[in-house]
PDB file of N, CA and C in Angstrom:
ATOM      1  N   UNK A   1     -13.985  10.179 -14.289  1.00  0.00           N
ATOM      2  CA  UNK A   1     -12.556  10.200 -14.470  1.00  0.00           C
ATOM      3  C   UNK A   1     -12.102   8.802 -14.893  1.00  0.00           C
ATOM      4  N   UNK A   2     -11.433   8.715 -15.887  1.00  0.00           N
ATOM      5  CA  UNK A   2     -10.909   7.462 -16.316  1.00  0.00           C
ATOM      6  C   UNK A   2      -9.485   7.113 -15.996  1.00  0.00           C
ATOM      7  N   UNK A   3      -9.302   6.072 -15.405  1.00  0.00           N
ATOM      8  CA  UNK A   3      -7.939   5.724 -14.741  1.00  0.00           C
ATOM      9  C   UNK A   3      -7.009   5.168 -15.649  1.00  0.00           C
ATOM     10  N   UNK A   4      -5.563   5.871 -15.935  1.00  0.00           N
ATOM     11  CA  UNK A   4      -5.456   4.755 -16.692  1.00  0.00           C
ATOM     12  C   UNK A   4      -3.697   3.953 -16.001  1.00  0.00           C
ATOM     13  N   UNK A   5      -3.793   2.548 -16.544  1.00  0.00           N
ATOM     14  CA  UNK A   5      -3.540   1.742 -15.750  1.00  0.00           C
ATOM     15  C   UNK A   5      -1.886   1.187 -16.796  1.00  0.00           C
ATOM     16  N   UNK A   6      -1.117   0.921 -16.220  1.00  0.00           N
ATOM     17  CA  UNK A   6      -0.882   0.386 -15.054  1.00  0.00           C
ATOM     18  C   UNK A   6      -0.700   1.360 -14.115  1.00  0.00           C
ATOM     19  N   UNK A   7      -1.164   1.160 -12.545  1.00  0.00           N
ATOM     20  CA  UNK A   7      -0.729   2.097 -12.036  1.00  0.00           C
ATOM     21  C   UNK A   7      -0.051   1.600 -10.612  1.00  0.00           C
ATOM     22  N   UNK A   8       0.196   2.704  -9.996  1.00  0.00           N
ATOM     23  CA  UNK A   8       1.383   1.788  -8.693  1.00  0.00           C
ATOM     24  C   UNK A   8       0.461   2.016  -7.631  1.00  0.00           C
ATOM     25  N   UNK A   9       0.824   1.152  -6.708  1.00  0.00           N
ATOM     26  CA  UNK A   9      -0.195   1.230  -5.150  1.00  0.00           C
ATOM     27  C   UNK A   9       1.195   0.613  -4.432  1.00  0.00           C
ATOM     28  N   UNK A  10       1.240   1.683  -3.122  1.00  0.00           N
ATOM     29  CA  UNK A  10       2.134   2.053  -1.891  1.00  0.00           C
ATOM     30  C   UNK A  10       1.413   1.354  -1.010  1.00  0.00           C
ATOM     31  N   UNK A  11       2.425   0.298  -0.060  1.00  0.00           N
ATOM     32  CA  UNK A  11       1.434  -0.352   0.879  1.00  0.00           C
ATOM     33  C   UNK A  11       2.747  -0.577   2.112  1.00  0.00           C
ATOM     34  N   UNK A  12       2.051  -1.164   3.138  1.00  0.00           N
ATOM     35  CA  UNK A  12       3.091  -1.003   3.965  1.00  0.00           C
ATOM     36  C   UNK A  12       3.453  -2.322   3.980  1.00  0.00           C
ATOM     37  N   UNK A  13       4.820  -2.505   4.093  1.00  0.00           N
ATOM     38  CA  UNK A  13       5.052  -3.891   3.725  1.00  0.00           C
ATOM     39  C   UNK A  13       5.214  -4.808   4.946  1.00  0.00           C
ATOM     40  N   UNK A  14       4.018  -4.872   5.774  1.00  0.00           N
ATOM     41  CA  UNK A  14       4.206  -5.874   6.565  1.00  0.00           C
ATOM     42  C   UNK A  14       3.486  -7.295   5.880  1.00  0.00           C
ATOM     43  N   UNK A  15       3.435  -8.427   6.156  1.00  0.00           N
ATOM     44  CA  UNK A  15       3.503  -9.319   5.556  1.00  0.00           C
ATOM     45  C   UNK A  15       2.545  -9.818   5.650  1.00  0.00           C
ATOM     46  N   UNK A  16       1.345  -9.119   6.530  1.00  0.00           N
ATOM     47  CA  UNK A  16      -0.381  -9.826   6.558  1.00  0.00           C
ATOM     48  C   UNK A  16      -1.296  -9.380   5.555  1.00  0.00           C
ATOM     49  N   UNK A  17      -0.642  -7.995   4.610  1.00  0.00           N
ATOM     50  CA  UNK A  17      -0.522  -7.110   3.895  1.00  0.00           C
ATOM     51  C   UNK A  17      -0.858  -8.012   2.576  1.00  0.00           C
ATOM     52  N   UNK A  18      -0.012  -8.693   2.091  1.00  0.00           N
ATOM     53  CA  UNK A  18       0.889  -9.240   1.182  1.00  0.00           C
ATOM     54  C   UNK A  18       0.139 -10.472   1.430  1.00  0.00           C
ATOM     55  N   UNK A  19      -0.404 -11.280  -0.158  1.00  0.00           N
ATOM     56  CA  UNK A  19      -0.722 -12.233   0.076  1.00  0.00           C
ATOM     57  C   UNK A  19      -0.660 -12.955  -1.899  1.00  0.00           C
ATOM     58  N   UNK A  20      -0.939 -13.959  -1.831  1.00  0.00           N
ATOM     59  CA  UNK A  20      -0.694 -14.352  -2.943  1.00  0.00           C
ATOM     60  C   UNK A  20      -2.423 -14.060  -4.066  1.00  0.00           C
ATOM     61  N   UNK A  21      -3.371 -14.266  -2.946  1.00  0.00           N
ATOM     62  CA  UNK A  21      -4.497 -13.661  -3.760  1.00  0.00           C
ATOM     63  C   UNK A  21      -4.462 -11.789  -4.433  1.00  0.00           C
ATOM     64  N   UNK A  22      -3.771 -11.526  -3.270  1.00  0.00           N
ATOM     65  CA  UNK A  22      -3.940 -10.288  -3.572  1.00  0.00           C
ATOM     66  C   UNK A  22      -3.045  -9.390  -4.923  1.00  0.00           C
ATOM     67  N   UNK A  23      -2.057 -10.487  -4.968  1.00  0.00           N
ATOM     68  CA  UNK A  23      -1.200 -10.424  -5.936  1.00  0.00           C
ATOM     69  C   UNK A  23      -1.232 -10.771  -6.854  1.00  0.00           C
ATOM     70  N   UNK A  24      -2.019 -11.704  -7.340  1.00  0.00           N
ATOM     71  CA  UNK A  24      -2.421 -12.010  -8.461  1.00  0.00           C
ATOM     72  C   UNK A  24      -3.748 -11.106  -8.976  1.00  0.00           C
ATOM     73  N   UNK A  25      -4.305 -10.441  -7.670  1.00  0.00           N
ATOM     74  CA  UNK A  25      -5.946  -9.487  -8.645  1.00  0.00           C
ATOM     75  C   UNK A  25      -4.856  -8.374  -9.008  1.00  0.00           C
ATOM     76  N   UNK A  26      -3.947  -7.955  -8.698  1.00  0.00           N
ATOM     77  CA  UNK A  26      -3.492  -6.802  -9.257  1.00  0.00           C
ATOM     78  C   UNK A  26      -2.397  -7.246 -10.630  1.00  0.00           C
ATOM     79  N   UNK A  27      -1.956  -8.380 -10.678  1.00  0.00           N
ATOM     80  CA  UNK A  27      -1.233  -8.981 -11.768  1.00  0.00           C
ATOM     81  C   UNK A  27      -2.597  -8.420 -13.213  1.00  0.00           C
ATOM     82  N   UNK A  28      -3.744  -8.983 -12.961  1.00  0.00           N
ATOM     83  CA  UNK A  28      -5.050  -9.416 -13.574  1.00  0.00           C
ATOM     84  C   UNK A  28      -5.162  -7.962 -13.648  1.00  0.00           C
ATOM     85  N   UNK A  29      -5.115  -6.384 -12.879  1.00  0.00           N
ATOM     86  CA  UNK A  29      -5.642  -5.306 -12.793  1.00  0.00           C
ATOM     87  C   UNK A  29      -4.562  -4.277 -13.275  1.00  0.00           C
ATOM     88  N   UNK A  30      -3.477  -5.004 -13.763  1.00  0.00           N
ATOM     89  CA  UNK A  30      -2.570  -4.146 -13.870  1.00  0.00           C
ATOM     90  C   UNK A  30      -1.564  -3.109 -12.578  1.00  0.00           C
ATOM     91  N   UNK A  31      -1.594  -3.227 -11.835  1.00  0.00           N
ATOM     92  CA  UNK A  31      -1.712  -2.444 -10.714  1.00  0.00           C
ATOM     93  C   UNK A  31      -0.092  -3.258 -10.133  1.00  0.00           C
ATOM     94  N   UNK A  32       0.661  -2.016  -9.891  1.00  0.00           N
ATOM     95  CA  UNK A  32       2.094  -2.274  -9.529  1.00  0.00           C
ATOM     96  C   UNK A  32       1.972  -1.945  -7.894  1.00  0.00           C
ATOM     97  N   UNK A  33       2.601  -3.269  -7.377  1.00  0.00           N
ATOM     98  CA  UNK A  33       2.644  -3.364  -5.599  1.00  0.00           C
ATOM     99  C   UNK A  33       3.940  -2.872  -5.760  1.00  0.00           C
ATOM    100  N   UNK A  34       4.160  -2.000  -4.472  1.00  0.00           N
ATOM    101  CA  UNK A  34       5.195  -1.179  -3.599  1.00  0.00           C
ATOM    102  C   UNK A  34       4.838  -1.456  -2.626  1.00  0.00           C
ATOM    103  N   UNK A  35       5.763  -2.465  -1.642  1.00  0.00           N
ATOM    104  CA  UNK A  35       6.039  -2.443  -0.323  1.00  0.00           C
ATOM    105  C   UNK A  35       6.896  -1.598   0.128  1.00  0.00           C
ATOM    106  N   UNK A  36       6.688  -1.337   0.755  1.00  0.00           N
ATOM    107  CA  UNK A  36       7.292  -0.211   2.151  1.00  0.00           C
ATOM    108  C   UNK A  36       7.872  -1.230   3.360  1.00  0.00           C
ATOM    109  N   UNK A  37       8.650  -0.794   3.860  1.00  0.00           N
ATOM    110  CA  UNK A  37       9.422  -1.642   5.263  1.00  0.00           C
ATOM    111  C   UNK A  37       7.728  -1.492   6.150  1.00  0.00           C
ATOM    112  N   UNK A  38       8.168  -2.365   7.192  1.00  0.00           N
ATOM    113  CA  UNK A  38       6.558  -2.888   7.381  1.00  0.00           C
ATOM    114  C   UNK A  38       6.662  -1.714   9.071  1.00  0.00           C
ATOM    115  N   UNK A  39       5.789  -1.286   9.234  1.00  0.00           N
ATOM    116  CA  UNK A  39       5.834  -0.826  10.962  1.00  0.00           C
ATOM    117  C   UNK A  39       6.065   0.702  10.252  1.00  0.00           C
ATOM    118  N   UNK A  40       5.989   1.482   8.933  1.00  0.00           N
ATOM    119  CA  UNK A  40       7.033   2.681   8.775  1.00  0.00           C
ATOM    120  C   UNK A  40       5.574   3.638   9.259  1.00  0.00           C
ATOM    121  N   UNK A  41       4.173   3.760   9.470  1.00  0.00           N
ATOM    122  CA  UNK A  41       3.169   4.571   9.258  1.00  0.00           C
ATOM    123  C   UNK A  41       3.556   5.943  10.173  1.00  0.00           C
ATOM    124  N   UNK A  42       4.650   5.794  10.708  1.00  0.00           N
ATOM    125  CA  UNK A  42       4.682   6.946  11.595  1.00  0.00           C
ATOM    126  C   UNK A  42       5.936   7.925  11.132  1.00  0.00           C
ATOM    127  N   UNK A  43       6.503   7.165  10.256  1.00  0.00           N
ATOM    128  CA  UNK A  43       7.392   8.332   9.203  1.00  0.00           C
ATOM    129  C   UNK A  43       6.703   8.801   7.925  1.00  0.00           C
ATOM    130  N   UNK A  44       5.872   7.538   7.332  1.00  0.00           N
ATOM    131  CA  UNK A  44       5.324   8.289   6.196  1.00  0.00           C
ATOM    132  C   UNK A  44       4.050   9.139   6.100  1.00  0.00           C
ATOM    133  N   UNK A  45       3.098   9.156   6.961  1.00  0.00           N
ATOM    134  CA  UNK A  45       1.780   9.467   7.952  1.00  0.00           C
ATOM    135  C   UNK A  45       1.938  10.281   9.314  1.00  0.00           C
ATOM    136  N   UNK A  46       2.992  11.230   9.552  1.00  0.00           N
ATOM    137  CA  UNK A  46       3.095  11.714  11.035  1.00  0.00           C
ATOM    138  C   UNK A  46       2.069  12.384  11.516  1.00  0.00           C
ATOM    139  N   UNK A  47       1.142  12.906  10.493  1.00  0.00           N
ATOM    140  CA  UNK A  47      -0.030  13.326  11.088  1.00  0.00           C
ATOM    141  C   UNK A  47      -0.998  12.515  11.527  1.00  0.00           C
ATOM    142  N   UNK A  48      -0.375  10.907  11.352  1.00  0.00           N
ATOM    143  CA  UNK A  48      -1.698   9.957  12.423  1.00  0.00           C
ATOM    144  C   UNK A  48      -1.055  10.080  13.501  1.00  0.00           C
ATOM    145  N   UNK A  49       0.467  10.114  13.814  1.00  0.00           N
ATOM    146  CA  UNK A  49       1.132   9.825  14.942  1.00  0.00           C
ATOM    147  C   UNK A  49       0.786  11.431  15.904  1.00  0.00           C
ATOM    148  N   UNK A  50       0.817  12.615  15.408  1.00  0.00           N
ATOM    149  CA  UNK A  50       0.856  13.664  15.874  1.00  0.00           C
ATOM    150  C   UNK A  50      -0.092  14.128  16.088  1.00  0.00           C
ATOM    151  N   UNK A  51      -1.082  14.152  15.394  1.00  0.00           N
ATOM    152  CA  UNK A  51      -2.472  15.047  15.764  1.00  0.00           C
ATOM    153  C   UNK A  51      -3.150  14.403  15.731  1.00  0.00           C
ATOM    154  N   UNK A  52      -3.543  12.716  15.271  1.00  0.00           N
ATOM    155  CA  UNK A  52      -4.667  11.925  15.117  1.00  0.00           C
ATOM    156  C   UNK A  52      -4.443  11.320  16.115  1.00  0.00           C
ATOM    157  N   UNK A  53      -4.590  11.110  17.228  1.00  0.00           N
ATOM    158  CA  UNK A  53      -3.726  10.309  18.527  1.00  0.00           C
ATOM    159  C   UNK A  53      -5.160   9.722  18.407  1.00  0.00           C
ATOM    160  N   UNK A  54      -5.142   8.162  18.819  1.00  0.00           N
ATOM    161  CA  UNK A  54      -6.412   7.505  19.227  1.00  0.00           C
ATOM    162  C   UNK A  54      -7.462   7.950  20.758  1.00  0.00           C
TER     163      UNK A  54
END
């Protein structure tokens, strides 16, 4: 399967997340960062919160 690029990547936007290396390989990869409010995994993921319980 061939990807084609630019493409977007969803991340959660807490800020350990987020770094300046990491932002520049996707500058270099084409690849569009989307932060998300940081702490959200249990609105956007409820099935880790609900049935995946640790």
């Amino acid at each position: 399967m061939k990807i084609q690029f630019p493409i977007i990547m969803y991340m959660n936007g807490h800020s350990s997340h987020t770094t300046l290396a990491l932002s520049d390989f996707c500058i270099t990869k084409q690849i569009e960062l989307v932060s998300l409010y940081p702490n959200i995994t249990h609105t956007m993921q409820p099935m880790d919160v609900a049935m995946f319980l640790p």
